[in-house]
Protein backbone atom coordinates (compact mmCIF):
# COMPACT_ATOMS: atom_id res chain seq x y z
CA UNK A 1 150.87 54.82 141.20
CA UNK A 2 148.18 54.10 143.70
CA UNK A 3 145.29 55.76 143.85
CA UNK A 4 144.57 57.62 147.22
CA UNK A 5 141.63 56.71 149.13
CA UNK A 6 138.82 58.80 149.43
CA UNK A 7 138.49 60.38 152.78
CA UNK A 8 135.40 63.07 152.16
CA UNK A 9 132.56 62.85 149.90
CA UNK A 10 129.71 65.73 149.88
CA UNK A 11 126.62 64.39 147.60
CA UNK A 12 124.45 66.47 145.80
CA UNK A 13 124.30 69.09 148.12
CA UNK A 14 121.45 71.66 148.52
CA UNK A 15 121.09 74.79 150.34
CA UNK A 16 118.79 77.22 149.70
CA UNK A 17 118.30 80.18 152.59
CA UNK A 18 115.29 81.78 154.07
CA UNK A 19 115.36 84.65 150.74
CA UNK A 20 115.04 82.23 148.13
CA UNK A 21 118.67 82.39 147.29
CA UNK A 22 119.86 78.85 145.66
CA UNK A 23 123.44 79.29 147.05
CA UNK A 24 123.94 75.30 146.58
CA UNK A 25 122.35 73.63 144.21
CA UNK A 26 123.45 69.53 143.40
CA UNK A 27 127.17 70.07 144.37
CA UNK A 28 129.22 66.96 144.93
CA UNK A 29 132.75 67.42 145.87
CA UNK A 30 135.32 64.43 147.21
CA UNK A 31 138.29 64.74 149.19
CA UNK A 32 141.47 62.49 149.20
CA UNK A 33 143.68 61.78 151.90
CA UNK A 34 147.16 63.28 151.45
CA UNK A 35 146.30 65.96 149.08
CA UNK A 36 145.86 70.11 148.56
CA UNK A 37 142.28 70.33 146.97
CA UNK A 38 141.74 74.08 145.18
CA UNK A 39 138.08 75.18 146.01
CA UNK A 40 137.48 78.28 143.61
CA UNK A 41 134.96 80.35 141.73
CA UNK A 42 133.66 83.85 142.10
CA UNK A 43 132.30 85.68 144.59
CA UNK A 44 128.07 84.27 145.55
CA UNK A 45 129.08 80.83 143.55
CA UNK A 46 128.20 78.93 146.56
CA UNK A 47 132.24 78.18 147.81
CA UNK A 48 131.44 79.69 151.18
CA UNK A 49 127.88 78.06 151.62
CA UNK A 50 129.58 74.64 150.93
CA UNK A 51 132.20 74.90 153.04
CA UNK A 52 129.83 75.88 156.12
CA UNK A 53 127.95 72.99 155.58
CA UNK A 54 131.16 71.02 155.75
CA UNK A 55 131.89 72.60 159.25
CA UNK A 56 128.85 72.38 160.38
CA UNK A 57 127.85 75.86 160.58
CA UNK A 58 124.41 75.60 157.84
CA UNK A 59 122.62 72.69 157.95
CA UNK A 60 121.68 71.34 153.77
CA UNK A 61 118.10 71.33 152.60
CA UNK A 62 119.38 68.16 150.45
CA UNK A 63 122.37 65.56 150.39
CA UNK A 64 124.81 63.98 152.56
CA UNK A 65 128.12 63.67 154.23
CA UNK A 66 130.35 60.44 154.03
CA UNK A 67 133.32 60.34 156.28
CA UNK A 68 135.48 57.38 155.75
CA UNK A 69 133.05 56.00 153.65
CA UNK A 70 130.20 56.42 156.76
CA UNK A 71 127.59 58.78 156.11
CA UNK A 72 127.80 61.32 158.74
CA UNK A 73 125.47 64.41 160.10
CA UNK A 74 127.69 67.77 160.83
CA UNK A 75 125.40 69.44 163.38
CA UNK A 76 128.04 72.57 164.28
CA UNK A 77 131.73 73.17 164.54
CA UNK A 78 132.59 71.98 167.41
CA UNK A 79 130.57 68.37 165.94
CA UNK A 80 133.24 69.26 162.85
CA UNK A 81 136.19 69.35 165.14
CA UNK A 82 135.42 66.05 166.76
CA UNK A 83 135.07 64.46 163.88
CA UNK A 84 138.79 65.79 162.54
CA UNK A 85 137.70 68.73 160.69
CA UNK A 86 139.20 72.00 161.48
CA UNK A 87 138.62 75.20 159.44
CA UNK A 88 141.05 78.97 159.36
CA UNK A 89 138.85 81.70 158.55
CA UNK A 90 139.82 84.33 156.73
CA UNK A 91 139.93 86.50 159.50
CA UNK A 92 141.67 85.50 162.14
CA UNK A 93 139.43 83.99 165.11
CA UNK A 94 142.71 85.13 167.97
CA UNK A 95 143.05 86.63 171.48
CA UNK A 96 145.44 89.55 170.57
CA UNK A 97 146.20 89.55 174.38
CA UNK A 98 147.29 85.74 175.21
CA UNK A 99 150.25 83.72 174.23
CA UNK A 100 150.18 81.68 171.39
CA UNK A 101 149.84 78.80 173.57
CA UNK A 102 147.28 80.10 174.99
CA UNK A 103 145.31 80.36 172.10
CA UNK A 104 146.52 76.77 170.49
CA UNK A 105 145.11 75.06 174.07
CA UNK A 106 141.62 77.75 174.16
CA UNK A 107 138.63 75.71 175.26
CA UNK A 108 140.50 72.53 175.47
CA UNK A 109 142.54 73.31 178.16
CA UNK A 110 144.96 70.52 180.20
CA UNK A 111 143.71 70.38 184.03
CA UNK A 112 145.46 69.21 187.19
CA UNK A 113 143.03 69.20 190.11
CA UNK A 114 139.56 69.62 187.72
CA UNK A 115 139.40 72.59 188.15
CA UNK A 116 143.08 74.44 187.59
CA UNK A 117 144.83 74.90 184.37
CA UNK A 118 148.00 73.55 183.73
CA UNK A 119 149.56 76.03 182.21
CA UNK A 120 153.41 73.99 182.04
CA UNK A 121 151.57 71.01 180.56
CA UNK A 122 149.85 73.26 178.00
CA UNK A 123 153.11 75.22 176.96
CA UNK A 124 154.67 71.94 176.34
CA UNK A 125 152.12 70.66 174.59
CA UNK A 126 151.93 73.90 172.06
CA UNK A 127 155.67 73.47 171.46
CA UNK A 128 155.19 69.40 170.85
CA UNK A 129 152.78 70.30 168.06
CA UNK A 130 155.28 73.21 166.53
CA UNK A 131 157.76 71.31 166.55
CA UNK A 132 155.83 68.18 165.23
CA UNK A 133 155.02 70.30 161.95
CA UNK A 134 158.10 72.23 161.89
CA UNK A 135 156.66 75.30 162.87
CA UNK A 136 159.31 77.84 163.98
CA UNK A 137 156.91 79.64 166.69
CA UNK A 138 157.72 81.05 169.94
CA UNK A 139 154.81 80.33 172.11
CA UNK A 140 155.61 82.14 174.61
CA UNK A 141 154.79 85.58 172.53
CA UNK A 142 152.02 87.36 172.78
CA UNK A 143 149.46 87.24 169.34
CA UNK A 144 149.06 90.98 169.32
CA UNK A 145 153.30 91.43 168.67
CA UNK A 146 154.05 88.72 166.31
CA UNK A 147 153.35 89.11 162.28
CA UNK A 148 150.38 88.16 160.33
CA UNK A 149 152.55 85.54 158.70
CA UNK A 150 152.86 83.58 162.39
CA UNK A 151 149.42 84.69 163.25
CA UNK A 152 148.49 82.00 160.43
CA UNK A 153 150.57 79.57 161.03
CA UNK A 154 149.28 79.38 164.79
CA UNK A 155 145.52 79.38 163.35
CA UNK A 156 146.79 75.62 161.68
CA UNK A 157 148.24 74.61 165.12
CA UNK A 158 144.90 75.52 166.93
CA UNK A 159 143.27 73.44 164.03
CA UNK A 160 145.72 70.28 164.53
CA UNK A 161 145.97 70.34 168.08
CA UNK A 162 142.05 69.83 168.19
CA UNK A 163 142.47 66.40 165.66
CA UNK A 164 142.46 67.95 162.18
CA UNK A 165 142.89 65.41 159.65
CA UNK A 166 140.99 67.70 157.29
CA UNK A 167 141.82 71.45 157.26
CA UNK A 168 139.92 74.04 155.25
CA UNK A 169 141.67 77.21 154.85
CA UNK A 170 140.04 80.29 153.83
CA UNK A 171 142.58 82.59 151.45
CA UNK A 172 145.36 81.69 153.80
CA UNK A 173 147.67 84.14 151.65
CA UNK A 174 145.54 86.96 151.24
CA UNK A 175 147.89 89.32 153.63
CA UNK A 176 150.93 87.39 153.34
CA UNK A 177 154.31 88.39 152.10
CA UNK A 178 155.90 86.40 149.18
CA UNK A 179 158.69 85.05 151.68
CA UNK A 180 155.80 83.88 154.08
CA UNK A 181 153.13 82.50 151.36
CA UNK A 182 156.67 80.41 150.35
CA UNK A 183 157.18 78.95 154.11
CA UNK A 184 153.19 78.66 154.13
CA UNK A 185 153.78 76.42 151.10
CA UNK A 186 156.23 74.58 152.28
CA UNK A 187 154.12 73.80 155.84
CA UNK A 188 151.11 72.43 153.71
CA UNK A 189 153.02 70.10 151.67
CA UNK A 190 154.50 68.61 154.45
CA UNK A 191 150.84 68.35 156.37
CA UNK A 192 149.73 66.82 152.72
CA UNK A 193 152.79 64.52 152.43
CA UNK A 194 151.81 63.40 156.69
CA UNK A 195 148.07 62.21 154.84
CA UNK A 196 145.98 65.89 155.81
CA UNK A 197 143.80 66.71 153.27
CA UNK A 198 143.81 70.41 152.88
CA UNK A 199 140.91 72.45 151.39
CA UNK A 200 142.63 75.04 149.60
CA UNK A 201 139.93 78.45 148.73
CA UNK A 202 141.72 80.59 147.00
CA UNK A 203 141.27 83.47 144.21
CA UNK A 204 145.22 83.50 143.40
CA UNK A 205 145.38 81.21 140.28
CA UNK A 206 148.48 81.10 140.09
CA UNK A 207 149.24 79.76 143.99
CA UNK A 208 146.38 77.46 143.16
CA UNK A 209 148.87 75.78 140.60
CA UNK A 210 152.16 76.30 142.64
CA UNK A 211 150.40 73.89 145.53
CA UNK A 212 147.37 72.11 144.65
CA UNK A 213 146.93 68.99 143.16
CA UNK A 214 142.77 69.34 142.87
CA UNK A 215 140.66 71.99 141.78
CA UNK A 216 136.48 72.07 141.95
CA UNK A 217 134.97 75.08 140.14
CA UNK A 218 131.67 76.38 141.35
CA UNK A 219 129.73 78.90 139.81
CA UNK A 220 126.47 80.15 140.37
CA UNK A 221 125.86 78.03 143.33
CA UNK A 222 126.79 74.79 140.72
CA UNK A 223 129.79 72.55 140.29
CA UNK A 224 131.15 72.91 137.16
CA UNK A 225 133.54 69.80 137.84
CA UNK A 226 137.01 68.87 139.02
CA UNK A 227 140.45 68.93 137.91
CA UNK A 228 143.64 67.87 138.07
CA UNK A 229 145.54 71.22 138.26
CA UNK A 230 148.59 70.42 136.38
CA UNK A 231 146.38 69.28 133.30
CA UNK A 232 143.98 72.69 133.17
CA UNK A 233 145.54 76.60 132.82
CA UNK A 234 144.86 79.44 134.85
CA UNK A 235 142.87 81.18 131.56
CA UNK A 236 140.69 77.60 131.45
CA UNK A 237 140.07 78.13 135.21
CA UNK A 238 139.02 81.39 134.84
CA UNK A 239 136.44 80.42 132.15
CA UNK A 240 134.76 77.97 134.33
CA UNK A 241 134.60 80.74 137.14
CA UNK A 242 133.20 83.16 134.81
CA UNK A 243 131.54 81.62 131.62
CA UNK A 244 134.08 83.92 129.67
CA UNK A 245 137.28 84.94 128.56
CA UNK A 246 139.20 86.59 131.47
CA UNK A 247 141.68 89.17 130.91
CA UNK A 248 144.71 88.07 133.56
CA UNK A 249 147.32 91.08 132.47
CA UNK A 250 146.40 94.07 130.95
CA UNK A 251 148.06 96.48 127.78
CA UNK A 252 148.91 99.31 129.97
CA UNK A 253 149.91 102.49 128.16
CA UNK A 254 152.68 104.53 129.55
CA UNK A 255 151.65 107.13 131.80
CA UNK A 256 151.30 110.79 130.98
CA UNK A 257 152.12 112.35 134.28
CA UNK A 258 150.58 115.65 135.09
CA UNK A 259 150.00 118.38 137.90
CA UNK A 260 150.90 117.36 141.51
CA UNK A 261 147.21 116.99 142.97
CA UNK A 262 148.07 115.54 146.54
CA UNK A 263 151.13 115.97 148.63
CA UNK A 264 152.08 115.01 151.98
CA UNK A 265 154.55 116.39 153.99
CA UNK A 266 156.02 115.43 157.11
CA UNK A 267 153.47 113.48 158.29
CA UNK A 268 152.93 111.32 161.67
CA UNK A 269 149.65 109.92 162.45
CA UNK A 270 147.91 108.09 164.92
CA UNK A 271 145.94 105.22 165.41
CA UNK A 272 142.64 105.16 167.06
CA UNK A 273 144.44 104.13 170.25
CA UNK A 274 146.81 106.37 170.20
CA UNK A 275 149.90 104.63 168.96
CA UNK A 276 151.91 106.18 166.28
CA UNK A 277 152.12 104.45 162.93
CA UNK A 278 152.92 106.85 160.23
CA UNK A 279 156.45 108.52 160.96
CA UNK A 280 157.80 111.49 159.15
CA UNK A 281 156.30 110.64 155.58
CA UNK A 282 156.43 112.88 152.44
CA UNK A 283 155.78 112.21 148.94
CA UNK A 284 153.36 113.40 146.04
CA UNK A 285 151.13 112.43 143.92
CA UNK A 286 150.14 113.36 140.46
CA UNK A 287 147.56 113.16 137.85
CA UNK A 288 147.47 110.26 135.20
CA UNK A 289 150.01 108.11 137.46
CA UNK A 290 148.78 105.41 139.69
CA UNK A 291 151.05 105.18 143.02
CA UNK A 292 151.14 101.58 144.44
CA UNK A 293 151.88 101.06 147.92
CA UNK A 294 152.53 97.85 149.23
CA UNK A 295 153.18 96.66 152.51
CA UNK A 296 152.25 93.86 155.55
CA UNK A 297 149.23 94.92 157.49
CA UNK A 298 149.77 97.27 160.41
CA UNK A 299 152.81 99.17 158.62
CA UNK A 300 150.39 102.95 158.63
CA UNK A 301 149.11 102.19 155.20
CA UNK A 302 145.57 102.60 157.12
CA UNK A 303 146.46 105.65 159.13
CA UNK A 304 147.74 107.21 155.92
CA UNK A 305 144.60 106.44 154.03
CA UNK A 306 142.57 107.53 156.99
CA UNK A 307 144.55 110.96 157.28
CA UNK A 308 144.12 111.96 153.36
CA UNK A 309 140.54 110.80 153.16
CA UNK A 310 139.65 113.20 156.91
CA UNK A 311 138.27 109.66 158.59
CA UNK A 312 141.25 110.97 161.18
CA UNK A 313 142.79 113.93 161.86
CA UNK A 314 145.03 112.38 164.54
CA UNK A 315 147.93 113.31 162.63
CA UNK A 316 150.24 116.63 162.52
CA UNK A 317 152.17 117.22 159.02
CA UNK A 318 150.55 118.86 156.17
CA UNK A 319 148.14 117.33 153.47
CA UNK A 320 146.97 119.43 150.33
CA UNK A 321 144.89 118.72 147.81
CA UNK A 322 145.35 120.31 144.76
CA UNK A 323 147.27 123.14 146.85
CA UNK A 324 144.78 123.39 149.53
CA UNK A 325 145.15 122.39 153.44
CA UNK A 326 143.00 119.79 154.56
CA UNK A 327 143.69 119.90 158.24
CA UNK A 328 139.97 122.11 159.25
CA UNK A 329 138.15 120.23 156.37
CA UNK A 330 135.50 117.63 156.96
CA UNK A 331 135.13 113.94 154.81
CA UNK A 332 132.41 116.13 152.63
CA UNK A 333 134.53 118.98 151.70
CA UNK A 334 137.25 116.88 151.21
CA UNK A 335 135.32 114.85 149.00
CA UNK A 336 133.80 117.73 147.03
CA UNK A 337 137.41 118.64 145.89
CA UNK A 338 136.90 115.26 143.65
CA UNK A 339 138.25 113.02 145.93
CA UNK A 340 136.56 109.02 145.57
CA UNK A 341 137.72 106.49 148.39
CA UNK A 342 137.15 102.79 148.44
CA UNK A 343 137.77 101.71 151.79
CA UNK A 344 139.45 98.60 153.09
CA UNK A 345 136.65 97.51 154.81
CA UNK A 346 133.39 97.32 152.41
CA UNK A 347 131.27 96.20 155.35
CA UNK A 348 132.12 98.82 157.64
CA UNK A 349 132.57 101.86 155.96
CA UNK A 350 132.18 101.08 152.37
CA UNK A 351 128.46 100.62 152.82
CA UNK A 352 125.42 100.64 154.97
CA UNK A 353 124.10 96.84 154.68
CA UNK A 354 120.90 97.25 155.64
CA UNK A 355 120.01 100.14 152.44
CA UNK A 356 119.30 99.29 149.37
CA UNK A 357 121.74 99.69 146.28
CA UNK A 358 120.05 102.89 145.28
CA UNK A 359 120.72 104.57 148.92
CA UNK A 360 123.95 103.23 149.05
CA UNK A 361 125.02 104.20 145.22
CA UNK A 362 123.88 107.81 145.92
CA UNK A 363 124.76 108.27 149.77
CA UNK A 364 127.70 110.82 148.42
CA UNK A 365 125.53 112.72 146.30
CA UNK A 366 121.96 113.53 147.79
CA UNK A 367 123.11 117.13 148.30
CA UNK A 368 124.05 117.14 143.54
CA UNK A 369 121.75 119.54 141.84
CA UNK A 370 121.42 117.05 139.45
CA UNK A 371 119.64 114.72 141.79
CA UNK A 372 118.11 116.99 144.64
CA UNK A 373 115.62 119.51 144.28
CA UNK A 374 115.02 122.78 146.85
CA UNK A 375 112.97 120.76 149.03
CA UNK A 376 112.46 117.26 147.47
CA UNK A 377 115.12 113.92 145.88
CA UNK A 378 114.57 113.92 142.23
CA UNK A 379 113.83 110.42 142.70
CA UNK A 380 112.86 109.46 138.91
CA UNK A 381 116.38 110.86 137.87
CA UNK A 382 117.72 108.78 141.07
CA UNK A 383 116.02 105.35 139.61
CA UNK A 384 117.06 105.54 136.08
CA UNK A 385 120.63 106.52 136.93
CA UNK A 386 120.96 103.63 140.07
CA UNK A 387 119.60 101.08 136.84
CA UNK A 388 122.42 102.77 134.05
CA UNK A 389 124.88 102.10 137.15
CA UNK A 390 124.20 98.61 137.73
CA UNK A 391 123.84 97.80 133.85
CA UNK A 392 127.69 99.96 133.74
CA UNK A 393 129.29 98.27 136.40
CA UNK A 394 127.41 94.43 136.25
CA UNK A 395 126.27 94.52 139.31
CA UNK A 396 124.22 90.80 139.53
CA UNK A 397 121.01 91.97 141.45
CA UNK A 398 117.28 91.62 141.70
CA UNK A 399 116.57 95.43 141.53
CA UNK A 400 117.71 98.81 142.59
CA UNK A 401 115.84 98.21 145.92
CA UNK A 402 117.36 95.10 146.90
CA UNK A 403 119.56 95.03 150.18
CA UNK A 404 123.41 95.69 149.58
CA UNK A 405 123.67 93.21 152.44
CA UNK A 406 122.13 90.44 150.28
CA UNK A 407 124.59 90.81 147.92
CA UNK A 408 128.16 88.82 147.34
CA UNK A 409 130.73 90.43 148.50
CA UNK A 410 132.34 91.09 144.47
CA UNK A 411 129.02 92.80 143.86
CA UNK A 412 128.74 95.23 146.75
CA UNK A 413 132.26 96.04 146.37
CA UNK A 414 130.85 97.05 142.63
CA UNK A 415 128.05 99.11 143.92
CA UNK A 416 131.15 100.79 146.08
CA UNK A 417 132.84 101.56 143.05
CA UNK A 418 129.87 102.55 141.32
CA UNK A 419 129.39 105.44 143.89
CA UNK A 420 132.83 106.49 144.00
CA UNK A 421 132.86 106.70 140.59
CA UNK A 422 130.07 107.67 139.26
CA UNK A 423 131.03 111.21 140.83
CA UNK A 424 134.11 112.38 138.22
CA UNK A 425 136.64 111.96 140.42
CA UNK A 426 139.95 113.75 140.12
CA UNK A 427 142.07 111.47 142.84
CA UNK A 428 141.12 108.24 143.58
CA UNK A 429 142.34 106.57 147.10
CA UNK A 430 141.64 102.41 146.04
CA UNK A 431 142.12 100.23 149.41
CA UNK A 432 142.10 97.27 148.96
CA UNK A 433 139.86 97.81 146.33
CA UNK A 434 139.89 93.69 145.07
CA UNK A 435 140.18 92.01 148.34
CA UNK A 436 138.16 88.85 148.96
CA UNK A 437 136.26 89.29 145.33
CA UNK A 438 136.27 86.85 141.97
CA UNK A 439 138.54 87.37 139.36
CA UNK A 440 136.08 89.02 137.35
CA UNK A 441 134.94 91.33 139.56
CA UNK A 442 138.69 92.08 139.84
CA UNK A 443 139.82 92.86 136.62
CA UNK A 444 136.70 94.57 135.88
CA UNK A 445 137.25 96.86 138.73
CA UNK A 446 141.22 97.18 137.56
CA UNK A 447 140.16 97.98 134.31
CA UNK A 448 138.20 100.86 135.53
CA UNK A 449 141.36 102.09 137.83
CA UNK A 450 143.33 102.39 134.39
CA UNK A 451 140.61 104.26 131.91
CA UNK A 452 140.48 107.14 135.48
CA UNK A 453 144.42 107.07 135.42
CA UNK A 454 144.38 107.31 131.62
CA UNK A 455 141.97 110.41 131.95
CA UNK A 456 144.23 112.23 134.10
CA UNK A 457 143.49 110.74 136.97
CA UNK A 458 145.48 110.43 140.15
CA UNK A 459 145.54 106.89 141.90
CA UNK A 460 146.48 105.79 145.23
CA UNK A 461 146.42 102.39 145.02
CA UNK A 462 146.62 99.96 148.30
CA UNK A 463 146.64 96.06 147.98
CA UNK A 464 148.35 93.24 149.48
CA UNK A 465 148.04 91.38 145.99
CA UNK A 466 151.16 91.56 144.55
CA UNK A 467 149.91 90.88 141.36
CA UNK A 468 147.45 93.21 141.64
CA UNK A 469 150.23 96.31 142.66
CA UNK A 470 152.59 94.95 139.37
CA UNK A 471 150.30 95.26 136.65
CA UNK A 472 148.59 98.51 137.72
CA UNK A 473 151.65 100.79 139.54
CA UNK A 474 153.72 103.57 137.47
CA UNK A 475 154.74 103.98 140.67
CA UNK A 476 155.71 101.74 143.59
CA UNK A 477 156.14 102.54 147.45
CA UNK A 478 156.85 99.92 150.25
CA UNK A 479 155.32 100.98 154.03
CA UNK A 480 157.34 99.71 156.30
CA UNK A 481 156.98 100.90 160.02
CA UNK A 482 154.89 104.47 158.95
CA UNK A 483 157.84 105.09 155.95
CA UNK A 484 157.97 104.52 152.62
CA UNK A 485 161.35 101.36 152.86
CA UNK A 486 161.69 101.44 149.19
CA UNK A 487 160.09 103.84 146.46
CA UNK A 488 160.65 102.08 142.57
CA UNK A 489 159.46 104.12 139.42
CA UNK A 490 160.67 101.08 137.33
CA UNK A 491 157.84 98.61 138.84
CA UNK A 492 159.01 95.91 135.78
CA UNK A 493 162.47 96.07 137.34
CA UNK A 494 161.65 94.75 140.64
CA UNK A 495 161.33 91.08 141.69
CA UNK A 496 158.25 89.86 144.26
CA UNK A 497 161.58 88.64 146.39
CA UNK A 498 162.98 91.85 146.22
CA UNK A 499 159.90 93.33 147.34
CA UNK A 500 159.35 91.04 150.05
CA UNK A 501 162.82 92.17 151.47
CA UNK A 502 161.91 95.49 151.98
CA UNK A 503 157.81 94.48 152.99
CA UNK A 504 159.57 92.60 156.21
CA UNK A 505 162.36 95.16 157.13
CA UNK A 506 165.13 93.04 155.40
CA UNK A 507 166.02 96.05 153.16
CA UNK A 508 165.06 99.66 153.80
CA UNK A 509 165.86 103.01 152.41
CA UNK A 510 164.13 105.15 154.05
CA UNK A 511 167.41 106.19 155.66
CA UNK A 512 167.81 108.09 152.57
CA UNK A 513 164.58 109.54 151.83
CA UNK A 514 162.84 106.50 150.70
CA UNK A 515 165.25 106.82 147.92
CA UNK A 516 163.78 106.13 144.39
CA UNK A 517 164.74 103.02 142.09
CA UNK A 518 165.08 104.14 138.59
């Protein structure tokens, strides 16, 4: 077989920022045309950092760019774009409030007159370029009422209709159903098999070796080489991440179900704008059981989340914990009933970014005995508990006092958990809780779900990672449109297909009650 030619070669990179972090240090990675190139490692190993160098977004201290063999100078993204390198960020970069052509033709607009839009010329062209990759998109549709798996696919067609010949795509899958990661699958192997080259960044090992045909393992800002992924296993990938064994399933012991400590009841709520997305919802929750709920984004699992924790109280229905109302009770008594929350969003309210771990590890608890005095912090008692934290839950750090900002995202999501906790929790409410970090960070964070669940705890645990809901849930719930579609208490009975079904609609119980699945 013929080897492909090389279309991308980064050599010895460098990048160090303005802090003294080495986020890059001697990385060489090279790309080959036609092919679906895995770009992994953990959280702060320099993937990120790389890849904005690539697109032109950091400029490198050291090293240099070939393109076709030409050494090249990537001054910004739109320098990136011209020269046939397009990027999808995690997030999605989308005008809810325009038409997916619209958004594919943004900023590169076809005129008639100078000065005038054409909008015919640019609704053909957005169909041409569906239709050209086999896209099955209406772009006529507004981006605020089509599904997260179509929002993605129109991030690619914004990417190709501006030249890409290289695409980097930033977890593409991370809030994808199984029946849309499939079709996403399906899409990049026929853009590989037309001669893209497709950066691939990924945490999900396992897609890495469904669709890739390269890997390059960074950690701690250093290559630590590249593979071809059908000759190296998911555990060997995980050692390179890491430096050490990672556990990928865990020995789960049966739950011992206890007390009801949260139940909900009838409940609607309401989104910030008014909009109802929870819709008649009851269920309950008990101690030592850990209650996955599954579901595509926008379904009320936010709403829900929001409602139990008291962020909102635009909701009627009834919420007790451990018996008690909730309705009149503010986030701090509802917390001092033992309830921990990881939120969905770290940066917005998971942390403050600009305090230091210390502040942000003890935010929750300034008003403890234990740590406040009748008119001063006990701040020695603070300082040697923030360092038994860090040691406890490996947060990588300079000190106590550094910024949580500074840190990777798998290690503020650690201080997170570290404050939630660190408090003896009775219910936990996890959402989210392993989204965007390493595979270390992950299973040490589901590790610590299980021992709380084990000790009686009760779990409400959110995640779009499948995996992630499998191996953790005695319980499993599917949100579809503010109900619960499907409710299974034998998890190991049900398929990701199956699940899929009722995450898009395609099956639904709630009819009858959300009816259980023995």
């Amino acid at each position: 077989m013929l080897a492909k030619e090389t279309v991308l070669e980064m050599q010895h990179i460098m990048k160090i920022y303005s802090n003294g972090v080495v986020a890059n240090e001697d990385v060489s990675l090279d790309l080959k045309k036609g092919e679906i190139h895995a770009l992994l490692g953990e959280n702060g190993a320099g993937k990120s950092t790389l890849m904005k160098v690539l697109f032109g977004i950091e400029t490198p201290d050291q090293g240099k760019i070939l393109l076709n063999g030409t050494e090249t100078t990537i001054k910004s993204p739109q320098d990136a774009i011209s020269k046939g390198i397009g990027m999808v960020h995690q997030h999605f970069m989308l005008l809810p409030s325009l038409t997916v052509a619209e958004n594919i033709i943004l900023g590169v607009e076809p005129r008639k007159k100078k000065f005038f839009i054409d909008m015919k010329q640019a609704i053909r062209s957005a169909k041409e370029i569906a239709e050209k990759y086999n896209f099955d998109i209406d772009v006529s549709a507004r981006v605020e009422e089509i599904p997260v798996g179509i929002k993605q696919k129109v991030e690619i067609l914004k990417a190709l209709y501006r030249g890409a010949d290289i695409l980097i795509l930033d977890e593409p899958t991370a809030v994808l159903t199984p029946q849309e990661t499939e079709e996403l699958f399906i899409q990049l192997e026929k853009l590989r098999d037309d001669g893209h080259t497709v950066i691939f960044i990924s945490h999900k090992l396992d897609e890495i070796k469904r669709i890739c045909d390269r890997a390059t393992i960074m950690r701690s800002g250093k290559s630590m080489g590249t593979y071809n992924v059908n000759e190296i296993s998911t555990s060997d990938m995980s050692k390179l991440m890491v430096g050490r064994e990672v556990v990928l399933e865990f020995d789960k012991q049966p739950a011992k179900v206890k007390d009801v400590m949260l139940s909900v009841s009838h409940l609607d709520a309401y989104n910030a704008q008014g909009v109802q997305k929870v819709r008649d919802l009851s269920f309950e929750l008990h101690g030592g059981e850990i209650l996955g709920i599954a579901g595509v984004e926008g379904n009320g699992q936010s709403e829900l989340i929001d409602a139990i924790t008291g962020m909102s109280k635009k909701y009627t229905g009834t919420i007790t914990i451990k018996g008690e109302d909730i309705k009149n009770d503010s986030i701090r008594d509802i917390r001092q009933k033992k309830l921990a929350h990881i939120p969905e969003d770290r940066m917005t309210a998971g942390c403050a970014a600009h305090l230091n771990i210390q502040e942000n590890m003890f935010a929750n608890q300034y008003t403890d005995p234990k740590y406040s005095g009748k008119v001063m912090l006990k701040s020695k008692v603070i300082q040697m508990r923030s360092d038994e934290l860090i040691k406890e839950y490996l947060v990588k750090c300079k000190s106590q006092k550094q910024e949580v900002g500074m840190l990777s995202g798998g290690n503020i999501q650690k201080v997170i958990v570290a404050r939630e906790f660190s408090t003896g929790p009775d219910i936990i409410i996890a959402n989210q809780p392993t989204r965007g970090i390493d595979v270390g960070a992950s299973e040490f964070i589901r590790r610590k779900l299980l021992e709380f669940r084990d000790a009686g705890c009760a779990v409400i645990l959110v995640s779009a990672d499948l995996n992630e809901i499998f191996s953790l849930s005695d319980r499993l719930a599917v949100m579809y449109k503010g109900n619960f579609s499907g409710v299974f208490t034998d998890v190991a009975g049900v398929t990701e297909e199956e699940l899929g079904q009722y995450m898009l609609g395609l099956k639904n119980d709630s009819e009858n009650g959300g009816a259980s699945h023995e």
